[in-house]
Protein backbone atom coordinates (compact mmCIF):
# COMPACT_ATOMS: atom_id res chain seq x y z
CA UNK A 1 70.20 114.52 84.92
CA UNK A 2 72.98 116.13 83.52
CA UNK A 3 72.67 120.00 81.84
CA UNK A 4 73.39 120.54 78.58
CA UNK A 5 76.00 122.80 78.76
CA UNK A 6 77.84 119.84 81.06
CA UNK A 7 77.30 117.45 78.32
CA UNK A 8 78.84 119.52 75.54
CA UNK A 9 81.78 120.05 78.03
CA UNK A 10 85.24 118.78 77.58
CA UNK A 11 86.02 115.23 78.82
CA UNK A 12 89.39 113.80 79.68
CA UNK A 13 90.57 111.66 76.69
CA UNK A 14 90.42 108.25 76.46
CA UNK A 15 93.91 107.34 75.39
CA UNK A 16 96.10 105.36 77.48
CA UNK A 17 96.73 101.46 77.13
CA UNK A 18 98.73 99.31 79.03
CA UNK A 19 102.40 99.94 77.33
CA UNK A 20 101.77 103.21 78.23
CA UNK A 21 99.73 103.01 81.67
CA UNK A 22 103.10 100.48 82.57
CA UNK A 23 105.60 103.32 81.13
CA UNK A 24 103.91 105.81 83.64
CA UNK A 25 104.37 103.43 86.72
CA UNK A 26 107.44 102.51 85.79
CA UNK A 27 109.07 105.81 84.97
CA UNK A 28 107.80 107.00 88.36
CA UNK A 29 109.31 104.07 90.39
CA UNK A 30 113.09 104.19 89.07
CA UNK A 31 114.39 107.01 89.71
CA UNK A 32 117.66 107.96 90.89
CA UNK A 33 117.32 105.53 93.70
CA UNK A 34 117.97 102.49 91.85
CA UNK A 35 121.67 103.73 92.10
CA UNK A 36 122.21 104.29 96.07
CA UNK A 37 119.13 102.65 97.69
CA UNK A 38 120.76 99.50 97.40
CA UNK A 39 123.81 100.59 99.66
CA UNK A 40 121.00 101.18 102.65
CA UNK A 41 119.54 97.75 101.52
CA UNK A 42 122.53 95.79 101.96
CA UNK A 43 123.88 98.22 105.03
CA UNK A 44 120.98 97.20 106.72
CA UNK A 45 120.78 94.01 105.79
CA UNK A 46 124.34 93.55 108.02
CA UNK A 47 126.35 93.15 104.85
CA UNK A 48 124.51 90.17 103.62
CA UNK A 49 123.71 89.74 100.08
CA UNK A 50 121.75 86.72 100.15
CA UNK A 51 119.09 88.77 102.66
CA UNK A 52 119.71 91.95 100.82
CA UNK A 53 118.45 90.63 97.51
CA UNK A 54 115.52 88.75 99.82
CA UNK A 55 114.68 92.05 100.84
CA UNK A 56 114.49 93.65 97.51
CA UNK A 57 112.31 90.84 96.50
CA UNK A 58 109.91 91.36 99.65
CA UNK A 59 109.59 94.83 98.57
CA UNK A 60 108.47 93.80 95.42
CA UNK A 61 106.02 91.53 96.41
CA UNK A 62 104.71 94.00 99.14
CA UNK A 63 104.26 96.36 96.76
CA UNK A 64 102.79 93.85 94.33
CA UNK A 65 100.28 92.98 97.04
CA UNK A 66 99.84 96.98 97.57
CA UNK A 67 99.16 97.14 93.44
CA UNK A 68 97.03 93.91 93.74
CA UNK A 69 94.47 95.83 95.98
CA UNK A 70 94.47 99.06 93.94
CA UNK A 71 93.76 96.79 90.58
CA UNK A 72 90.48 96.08 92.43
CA UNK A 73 89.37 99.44 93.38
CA UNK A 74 90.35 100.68 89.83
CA UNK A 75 88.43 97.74 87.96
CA UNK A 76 85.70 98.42 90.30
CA UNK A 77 85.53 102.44 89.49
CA UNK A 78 87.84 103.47 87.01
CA UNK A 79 87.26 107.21 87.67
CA UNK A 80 90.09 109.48 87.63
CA UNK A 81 91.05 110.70 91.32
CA UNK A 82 92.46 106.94 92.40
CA UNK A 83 92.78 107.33 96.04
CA UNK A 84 90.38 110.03 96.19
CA UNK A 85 87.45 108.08 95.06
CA UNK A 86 88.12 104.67 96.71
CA UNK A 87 88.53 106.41 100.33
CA UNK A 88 85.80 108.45 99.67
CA UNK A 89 83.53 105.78 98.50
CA UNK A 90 84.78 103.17 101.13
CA UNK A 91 84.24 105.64 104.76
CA UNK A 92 83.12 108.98 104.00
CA UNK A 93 84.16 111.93 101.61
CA UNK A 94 85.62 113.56 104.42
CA UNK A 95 88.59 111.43 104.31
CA UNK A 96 88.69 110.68 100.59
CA UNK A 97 89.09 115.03 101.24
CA UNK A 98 92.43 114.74 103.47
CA UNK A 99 94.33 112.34 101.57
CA UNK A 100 93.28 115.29 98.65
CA UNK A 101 94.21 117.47 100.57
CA UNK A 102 97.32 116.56 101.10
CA UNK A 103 97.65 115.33 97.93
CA UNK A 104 97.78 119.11 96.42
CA UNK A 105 99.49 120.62 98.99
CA UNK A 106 102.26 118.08 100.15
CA UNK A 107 102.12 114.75 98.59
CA UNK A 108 101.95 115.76 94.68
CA UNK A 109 103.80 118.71 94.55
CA UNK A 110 106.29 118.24 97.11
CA UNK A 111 107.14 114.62 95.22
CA UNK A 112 107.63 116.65 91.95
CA UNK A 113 109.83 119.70 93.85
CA UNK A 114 112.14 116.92 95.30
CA UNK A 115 112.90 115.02 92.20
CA UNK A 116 113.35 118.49 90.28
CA UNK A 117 115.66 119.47 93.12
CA UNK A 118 117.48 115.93 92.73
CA UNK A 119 118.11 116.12 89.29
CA UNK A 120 120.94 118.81 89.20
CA UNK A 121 122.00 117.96 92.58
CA UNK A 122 122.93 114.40 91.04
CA UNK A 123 124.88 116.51 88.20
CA UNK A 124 126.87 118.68 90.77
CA UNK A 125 130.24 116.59 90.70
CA UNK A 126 130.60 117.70 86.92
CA UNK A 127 129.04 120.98 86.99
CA UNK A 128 129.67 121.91 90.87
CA UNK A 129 126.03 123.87 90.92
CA UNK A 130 125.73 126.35 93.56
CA UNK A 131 122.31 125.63 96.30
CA UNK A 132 120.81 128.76 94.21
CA UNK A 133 121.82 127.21 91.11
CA UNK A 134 120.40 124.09 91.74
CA UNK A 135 116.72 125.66 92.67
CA UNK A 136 116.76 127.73 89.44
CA UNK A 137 117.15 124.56 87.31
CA UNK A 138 114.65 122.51 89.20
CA UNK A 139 112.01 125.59 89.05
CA UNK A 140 112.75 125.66 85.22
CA UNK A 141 112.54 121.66 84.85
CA UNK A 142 108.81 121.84 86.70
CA UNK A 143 108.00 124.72 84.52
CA UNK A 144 109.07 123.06 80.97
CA UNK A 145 107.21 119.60 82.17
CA UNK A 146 104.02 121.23 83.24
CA UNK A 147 104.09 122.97 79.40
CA UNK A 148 104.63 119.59 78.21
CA UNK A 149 101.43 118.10 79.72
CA UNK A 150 99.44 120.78 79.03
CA UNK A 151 99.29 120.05 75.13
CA UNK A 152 97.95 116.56 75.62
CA UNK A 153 97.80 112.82 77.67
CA UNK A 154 99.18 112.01 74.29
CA UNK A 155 102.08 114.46 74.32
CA UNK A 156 102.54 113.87 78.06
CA UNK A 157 102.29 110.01 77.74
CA UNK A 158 104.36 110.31 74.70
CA UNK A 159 107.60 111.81 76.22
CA UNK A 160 106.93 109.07 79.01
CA UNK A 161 107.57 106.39 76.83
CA UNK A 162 110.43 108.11 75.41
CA UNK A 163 112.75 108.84 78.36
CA UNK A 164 111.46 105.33 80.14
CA UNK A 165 113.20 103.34 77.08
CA UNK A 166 115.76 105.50 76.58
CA UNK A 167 116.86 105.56 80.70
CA UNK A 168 116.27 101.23 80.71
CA UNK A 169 118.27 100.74 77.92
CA UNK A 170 121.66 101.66 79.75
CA UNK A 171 120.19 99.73 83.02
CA UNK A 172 120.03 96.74 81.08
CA UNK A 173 123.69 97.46 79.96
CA UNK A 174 124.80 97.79 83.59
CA UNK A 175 122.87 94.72 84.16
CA UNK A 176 124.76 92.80 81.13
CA UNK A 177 128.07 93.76 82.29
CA UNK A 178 128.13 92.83 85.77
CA UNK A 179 125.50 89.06 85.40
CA UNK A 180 127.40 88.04 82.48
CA UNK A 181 130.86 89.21 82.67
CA UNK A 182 131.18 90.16 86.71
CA UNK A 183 133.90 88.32 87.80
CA UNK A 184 132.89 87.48 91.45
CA UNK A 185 130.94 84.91 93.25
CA UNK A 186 128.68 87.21 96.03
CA UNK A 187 127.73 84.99 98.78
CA UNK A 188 124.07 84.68 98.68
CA UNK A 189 123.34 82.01 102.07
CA UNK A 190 120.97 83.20 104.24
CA UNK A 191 123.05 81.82 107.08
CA UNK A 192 122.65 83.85 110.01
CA UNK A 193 125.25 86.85 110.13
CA UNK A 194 127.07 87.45 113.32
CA UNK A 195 125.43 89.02 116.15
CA UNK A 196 121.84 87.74 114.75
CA UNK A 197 121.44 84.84 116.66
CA UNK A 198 118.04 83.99 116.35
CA UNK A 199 115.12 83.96 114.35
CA UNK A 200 113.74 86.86 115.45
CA UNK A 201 116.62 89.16 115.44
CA UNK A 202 116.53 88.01 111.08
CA UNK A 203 113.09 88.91 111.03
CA UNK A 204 113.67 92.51 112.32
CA UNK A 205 116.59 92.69 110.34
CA UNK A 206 114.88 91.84 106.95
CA UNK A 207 111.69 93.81 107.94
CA UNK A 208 114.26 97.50 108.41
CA UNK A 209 116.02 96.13 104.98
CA UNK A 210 112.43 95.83 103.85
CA UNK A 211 111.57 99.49 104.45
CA UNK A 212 114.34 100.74 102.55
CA UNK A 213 113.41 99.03 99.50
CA UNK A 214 110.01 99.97 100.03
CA UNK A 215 111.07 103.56 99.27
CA UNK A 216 112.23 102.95 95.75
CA UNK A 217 108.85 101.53 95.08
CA UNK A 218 106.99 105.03 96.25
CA UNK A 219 104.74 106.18 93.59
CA UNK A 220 103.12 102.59 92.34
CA UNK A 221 99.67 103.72 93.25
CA UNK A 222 99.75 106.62 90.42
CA UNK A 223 98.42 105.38 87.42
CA UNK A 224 94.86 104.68 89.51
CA UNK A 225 95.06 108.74 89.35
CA UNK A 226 94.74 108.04 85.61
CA UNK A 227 92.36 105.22 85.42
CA UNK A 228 89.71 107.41 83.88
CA UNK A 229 92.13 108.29 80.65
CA UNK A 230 92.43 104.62 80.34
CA UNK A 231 91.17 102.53 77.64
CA UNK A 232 89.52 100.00 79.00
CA UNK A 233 90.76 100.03 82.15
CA UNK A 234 88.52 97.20 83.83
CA UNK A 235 91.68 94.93 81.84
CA UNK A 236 94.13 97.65 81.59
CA UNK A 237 94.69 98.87 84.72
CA UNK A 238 94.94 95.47 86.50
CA UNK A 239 97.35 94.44 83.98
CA UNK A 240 99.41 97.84 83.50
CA UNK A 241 99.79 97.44 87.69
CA UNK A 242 101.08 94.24 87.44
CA UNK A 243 103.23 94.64 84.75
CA UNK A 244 104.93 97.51 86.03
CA UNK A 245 105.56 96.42 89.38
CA UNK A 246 106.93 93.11 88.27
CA UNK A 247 109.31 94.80 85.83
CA UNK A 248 110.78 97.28 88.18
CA UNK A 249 110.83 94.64 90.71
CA UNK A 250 113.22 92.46 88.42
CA UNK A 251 115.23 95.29 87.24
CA UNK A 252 115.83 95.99 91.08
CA UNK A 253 117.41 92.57 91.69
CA UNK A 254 119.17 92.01 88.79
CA UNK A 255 120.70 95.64 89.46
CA UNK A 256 121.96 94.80 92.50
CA UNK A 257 122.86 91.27 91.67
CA UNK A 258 124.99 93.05 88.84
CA UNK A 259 126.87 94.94 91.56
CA UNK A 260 127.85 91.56 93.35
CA UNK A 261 129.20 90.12 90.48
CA UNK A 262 131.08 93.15 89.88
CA UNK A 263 132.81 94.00 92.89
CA UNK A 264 134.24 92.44 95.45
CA UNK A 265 132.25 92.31 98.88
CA UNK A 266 135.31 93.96 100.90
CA UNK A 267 135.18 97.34 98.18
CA UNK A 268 131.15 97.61 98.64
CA UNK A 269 131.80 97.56 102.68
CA UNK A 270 134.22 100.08 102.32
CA UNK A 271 132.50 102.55 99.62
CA UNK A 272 129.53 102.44 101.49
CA UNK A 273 130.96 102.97 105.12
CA UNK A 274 133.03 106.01 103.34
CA UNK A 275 129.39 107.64 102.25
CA UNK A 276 130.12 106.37 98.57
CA UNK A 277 126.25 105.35 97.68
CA UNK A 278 125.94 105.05 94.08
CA UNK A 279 127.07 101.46 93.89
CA UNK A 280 126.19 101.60 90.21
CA UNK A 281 128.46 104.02 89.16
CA UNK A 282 131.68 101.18 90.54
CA UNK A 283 130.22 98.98 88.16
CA UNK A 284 130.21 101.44 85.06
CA UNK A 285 134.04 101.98 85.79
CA UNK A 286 135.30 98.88 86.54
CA UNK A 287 134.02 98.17 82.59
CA UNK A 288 133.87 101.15 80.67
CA UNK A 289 135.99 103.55 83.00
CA UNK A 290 135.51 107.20 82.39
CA UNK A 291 132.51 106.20 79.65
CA UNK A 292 130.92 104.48 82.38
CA UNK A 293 130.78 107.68 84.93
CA UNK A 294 128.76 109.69 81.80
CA UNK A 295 127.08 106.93 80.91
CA UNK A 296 125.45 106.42 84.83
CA UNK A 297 125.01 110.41 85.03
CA UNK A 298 123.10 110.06 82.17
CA UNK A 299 121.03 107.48 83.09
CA UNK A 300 120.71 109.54 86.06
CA UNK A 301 119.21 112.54 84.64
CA UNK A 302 116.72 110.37 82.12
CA UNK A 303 115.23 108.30 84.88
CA UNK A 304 114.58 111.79 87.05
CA UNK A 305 113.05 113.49 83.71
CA UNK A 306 111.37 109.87 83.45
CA UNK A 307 109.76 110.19 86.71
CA UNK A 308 109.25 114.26 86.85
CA UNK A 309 107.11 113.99 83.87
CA UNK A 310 104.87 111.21 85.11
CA UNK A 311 104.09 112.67 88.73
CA UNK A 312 103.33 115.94 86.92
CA UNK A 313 101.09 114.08 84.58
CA UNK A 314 99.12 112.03 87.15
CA UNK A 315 99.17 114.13 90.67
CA UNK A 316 97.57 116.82 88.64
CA UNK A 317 94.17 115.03 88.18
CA UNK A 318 93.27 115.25 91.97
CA UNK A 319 92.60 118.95 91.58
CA UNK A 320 90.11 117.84 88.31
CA UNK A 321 88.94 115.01 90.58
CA UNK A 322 88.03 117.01 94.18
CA UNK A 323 86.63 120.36 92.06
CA UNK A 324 84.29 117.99 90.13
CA UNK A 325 82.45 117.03 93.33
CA UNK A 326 82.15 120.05 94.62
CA UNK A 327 85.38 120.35 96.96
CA UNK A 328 87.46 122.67 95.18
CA UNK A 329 86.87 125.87 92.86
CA UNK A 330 85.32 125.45 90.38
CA UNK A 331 87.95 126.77 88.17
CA UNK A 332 90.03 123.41 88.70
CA UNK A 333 87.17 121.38 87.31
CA UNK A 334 88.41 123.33 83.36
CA UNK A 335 89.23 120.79 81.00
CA UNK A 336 91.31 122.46 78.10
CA UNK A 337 88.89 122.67 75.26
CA UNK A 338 91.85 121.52 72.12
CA UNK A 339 94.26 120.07 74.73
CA UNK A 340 91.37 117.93 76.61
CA UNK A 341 93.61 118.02 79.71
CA UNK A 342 93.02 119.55 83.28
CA UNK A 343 94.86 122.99 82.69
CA UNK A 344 93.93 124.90 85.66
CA UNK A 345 95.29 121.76 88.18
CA UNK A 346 98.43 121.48 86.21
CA UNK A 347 99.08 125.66 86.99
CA UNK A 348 98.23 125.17 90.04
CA UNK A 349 100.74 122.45 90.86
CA UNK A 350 103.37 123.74 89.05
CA UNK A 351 103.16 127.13 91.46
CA UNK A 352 102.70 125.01 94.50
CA UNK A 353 105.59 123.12 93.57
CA UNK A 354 107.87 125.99 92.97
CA UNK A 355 107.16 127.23 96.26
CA UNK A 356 108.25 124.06 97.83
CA UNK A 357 111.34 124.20 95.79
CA UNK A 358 112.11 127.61 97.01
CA UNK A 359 111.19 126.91 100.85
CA UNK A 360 112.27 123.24 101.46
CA UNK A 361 115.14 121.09 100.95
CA UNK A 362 115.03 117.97 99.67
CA UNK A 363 115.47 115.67 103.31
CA UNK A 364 112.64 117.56 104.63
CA UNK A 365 110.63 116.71 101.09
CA UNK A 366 111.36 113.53 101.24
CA UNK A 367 110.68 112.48 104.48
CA UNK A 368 107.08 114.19 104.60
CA UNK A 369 105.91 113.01 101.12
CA UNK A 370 106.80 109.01 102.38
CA UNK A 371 104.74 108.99 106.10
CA UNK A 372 101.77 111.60 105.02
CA UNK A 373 101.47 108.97 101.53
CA UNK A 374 101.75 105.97 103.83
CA UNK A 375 98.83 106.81 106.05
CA UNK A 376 96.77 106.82 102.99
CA UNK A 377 98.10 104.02 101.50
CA UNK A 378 97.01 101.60 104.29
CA UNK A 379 93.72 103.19 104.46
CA UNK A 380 93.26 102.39 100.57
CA UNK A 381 94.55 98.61 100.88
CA UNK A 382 91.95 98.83 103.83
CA UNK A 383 89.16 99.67 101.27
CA UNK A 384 89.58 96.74 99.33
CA UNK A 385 87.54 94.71 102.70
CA UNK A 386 85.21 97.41 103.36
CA UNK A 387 83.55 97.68 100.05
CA UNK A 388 83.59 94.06 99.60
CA UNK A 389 81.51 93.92 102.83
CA UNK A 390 78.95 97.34 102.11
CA UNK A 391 78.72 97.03 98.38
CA UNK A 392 78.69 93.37 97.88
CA UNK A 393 77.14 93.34 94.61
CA UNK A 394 79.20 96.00 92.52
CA UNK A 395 80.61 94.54 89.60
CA UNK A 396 84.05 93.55 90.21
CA UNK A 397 85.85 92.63 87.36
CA UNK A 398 88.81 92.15 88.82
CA UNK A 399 89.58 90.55 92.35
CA UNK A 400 92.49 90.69 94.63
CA UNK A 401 94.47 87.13 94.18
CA UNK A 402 94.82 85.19 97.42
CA UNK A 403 92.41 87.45 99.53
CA UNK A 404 92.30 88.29 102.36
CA UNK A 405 96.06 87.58 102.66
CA UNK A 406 97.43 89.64 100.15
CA UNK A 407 95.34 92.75 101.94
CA UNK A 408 96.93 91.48 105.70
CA UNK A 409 100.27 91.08 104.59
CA UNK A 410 100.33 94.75 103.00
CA UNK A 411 98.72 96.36 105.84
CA UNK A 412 101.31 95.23 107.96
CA UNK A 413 104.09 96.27 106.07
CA UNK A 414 102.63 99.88 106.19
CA UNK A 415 101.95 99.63 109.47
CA UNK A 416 105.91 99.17 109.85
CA UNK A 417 106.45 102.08 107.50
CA UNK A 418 104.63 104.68 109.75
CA UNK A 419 105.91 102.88 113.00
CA UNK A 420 109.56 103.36 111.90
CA UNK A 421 109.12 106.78 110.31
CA UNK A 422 107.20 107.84 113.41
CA UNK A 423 110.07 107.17 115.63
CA UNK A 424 113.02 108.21 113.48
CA UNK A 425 111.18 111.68 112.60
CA UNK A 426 108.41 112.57 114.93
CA UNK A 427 108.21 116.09 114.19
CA UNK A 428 108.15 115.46 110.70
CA UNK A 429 105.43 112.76 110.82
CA UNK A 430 103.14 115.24 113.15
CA UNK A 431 103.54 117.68 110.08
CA UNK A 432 102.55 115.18 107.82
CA UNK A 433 99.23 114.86 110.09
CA UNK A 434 98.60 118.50 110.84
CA UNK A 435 97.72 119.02 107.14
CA UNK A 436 95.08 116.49 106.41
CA UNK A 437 93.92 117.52 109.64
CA UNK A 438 93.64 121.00 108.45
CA UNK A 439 92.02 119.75 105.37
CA UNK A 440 88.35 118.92 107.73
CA UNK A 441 87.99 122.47 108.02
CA UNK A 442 88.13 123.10 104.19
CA UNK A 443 86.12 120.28 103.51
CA UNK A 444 83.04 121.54 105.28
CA UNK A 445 83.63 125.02 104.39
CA UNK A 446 82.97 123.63 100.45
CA UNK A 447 80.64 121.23 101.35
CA UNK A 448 78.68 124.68 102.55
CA UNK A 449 79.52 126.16 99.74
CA UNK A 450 78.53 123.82 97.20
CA UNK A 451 75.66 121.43 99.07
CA UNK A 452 74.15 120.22 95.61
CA UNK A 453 77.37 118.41 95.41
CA UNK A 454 77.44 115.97 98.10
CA UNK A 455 78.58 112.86 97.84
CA UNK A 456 75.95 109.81 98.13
C-alpha cells in the first residue's frame, strides 16, 4: 500500500496521442541521414537501384517487425521506462539494469551529443565553423532543448510537432520535383549485377545494403520510453508505432526514388565515388539552383532540431524509470511539481551529454550508440516469446501480427547488425559491452542500498 505522501506526489502527465506519439518517432528517425544514407545504400547495393530501393523497403519492414514486437510489450505494460521494464520483467532486473545503464551513460546521451555535434557540422560549408566552434553550438543546442522540456510534455511535444511539419514539408517538395518532373528513367530490374553471380552472393549483397538502411531507422523504439505519458496507450502506442514507421518508411523510398528520376545514374556513380553524399542536395539544384542548396540546409538543420528535441524528451525518462524502483538516487525519481516532468533526469542528461560533446567525436558516437542499442534491441524483440510463455494470461491487448515470424525475422536482422559491427569495429563494440557490464556492479550496490525495492 502506497504512503500518503507518495499519493499526493507528482505524476507524469497524461498527454500524448497518437499525432503526437507518431511526431516523436518520426522526428527522431529522419534526421540528417535521409540526405547521404542513401549514397551507402545504393554503393552497396553495387550501383543497383532496383535492389537499393528493395533494401530501403527491407529496412522498413525490419524495423516494422522490430516496432510490431515493441507494440506488444507497450500494450501489455504501458509504463514509462520502455526497454527497461520489458527486459526487466521478461529475465531479471539485472539486465533490464544494463540496457539502463547504458542507456544514461552511452546510449541516450551520447545519441543527443552526436546529433547536436551534427547539426553545425552540416552548416560548415556556409559558415566554415571551426572544431571548437562547432562544440560550443552543439553544447548550447543541448542546453536550450533540455530548457524546453523542462516546462512541459506539452511544451516539449509541442515544438515536436512543429519542426516535424515544418522539416517534411520541403521533403515532400524534393519528393514532387524529382517523381513528377525528374526527367530520367532509373533502371529498377533486379537482374543480377556483374560479378554477383548467384543467389547467394544477392542475398549478402541486399543483407550489407540492408544494414545501412537500418541505421536511418535507429531510434524507432523511443516512444515505448513514453508509453506512460500516453493517452490510452493500449490503442495508441500500437498505432503511433505503426504509423510512424510506415511514414518514414515511404518518405525513405520516395526520397530516393526522387533522386533517380532526377539524375542521371552515371552523375550519382561519380558524386558518390568523389565523397559527394548528400544526393539530395543534386536534386534541389538541378530545380531550384542556388534556392535549392538553402532550401536542403534548411531542411537539414529542422530535421536535426526535429530529432534533438525528441531524444531529449524521451531518453530522459529512464533516469525517472530506474530511480523509481529503487536503482538510482532517489533524487532522479523528482517529478517537477508545476512542470509535471522528470527535472532532475533531464539535468542530468543534459551534463552527461555535454561531456560527451566535449570528449568524443561524432564517428566514435556513432558507432557505440548503434552496437551497445542493438544488443538490447534483440533482447527486447526476444521478450515478446518469453512473456508469452511465463505470463500467459496477462492481458494483451495487442498481439504481434504473423507471430512467431515477425519476432524470427527481426532477430536475425540484429543478429547481422552486431555480427557486422563486431567485425568492422571490434574495439568499439567491446566498449559498448564493458559498460553494461560495469552496470552489474551498480546494480547490486542499489539493490543493497534500497532492498524494499526489489523487483517481483
Amino acid at each position: 500500500m502506497k504512503e500518503k505522501s507518495e499519493e499526493n506526489a507528482p505524476q507524469l502527465k497524461k498527454s500524448i496521442g497518437v499525432f503526437g506519439g507518431s511526431n516523436i518517432l518520426i522526428g527522431i528517425m529522419i534526421g540528417s541521414g535521409i540526405f547521404y544514407i542513401g549514397s551507402y545504400v545504393l554503393q552497396r547495393s553495387q550501383m543497383s537501384m532496383g535492389y537499393a530501393l528493395l533494401a530501403w523497403l527491407i529496412g522498413g519492414l525490419v524495423t516494422l517487425m522490430g516496432s510490431l514486437c515493441f507494440a506488444e510489450l507497450g500494450a501489455m505494460n504501458p509504463e514509462t521506462g520502455g526497454i527497461y521494464v520489458y527486459l526487466s520483467d521478461a529475465y531479471s532486473p539485472v539486465v533490464g539494469y544494463m540496457f539502463t545503464f547504458q542507456s544514461m551513460v552511452i546510449g541516450g546521451p551520447g545519441s543527443i551529443a552526436a546529433i547536436a555535434i551534427a547539426l553545425p557540422m552540416a552548416l560548415t560549408s556556409f559558415f566554415h565553423f571551426s572544431d571548437l566552434t562547432v562544440k560550443i553550438i552543439a553544447i548550447l543546442l543541448i542546453i536550450i532543448f533540455t530548457v524546453v522540456n523542462y516546462f512541459g510534455v506539452n511544451v516539449g511535444e509541442w515544438v515536436q510537432n512543429f519542426f516535424t511539419v515544418l522539416k517534411v514539408l520541403p521533403l515532400v517538395l524534393i519528393i514532387g520535383l524529382g517523381v513528377f518532373f525528374g526527367h530520367y528513367t532509373p533502371n529498377l530490374s533486379l537482374s543480377f549485377p556483374a560479378g554477383k553471380g548467384n543467389v547467394v552472393d544477392i542475398i549478402q549483397m541486399i543483407a550489407f545494403a540492408v544494414i545501412a538502411s537500418l541505421w536511418a531507422f535507429e531510434g524507432w523504439t523511443n516512444l515505448n520510453t513514453v508509453a506512460g505519458e500516453m493517452k490510452n496507450p493500449q490503442k495508441n502506442l500500437p498505432k503511433a508505432l505503426i504509423l510512424s514507421v510506415g511514414f518514414t518508411t515511404i518518405v525513405y523510398v520516395l526520397f530516393n526514388f526522387a533522386i533517380y528520376r532526377s539524375l542521371p545514374a552515371k552523375a550519382i556513380a561519380k558524386s558518390i565515388k568523389a565523397g559527394q553524399l548528400y544526393l539530395g542536395t543534386n536534386v534541389a539544384q538541378t530545380f531550384m539552383g542556388y534556392a535549392g542548396t538553402i532550401l536542403v540546409a534548411v531542411t537539414m538543420v529542422l530535421a536535426m532540431i526535429s530529432s534533438l528535441n525528441g531524444m531529449i524528451l524521451a531518453f530522459s525518462r529512464y533516469y525517472y524509470a530506474v530511480a523509481k524502483d529503487g536503482l538510482l538516487w532517489k533524487t532522479f525519481e523528482h517529478i517537477h511539481p508545476k512542470y509535471r516532468t522528470p527535472d532532475h533526469g533531464l539535468i542530468m542528461q543534459m551534463i552527461i551529454s555535454i561531456a560527451l560533446v566535449l570528449t568524443r567525436d561524432l564517428n566514435e558516437l556513432t558507432s557505440l550508440v548503434v552496437f551497445s542499442g542493438a544488443i538490447f534491441n534483440l533482447l527486447s524483440i526476444l521478450a515478446v516469446p518469453v512473456l508469452r510463455y511465463r505470463k500467459p494470461n496477462l492481458a494483451r491487448p495487442y498481439k504481434v501480427w504473423a507471430y512467431p515470424w515477425t519476432v524470427i525475422i527481426a532477430v536475425i536482422a540484429f543478429l547481422i547488425i552486431l555480427i557486422n559491427n563486431f567485425f568492422d569495429d571490434p574495439v568499439t563494440s567491446l566498449l559498448g559491452l564493458l559498460i553494461p557490464a560495469i552496470s552489474v556492479g551498480v546494480y547490486y550496490y542499489f539493490r543493497h542500498k534500497y532492498p524494499v525495492n526489489e523487483l517481483n
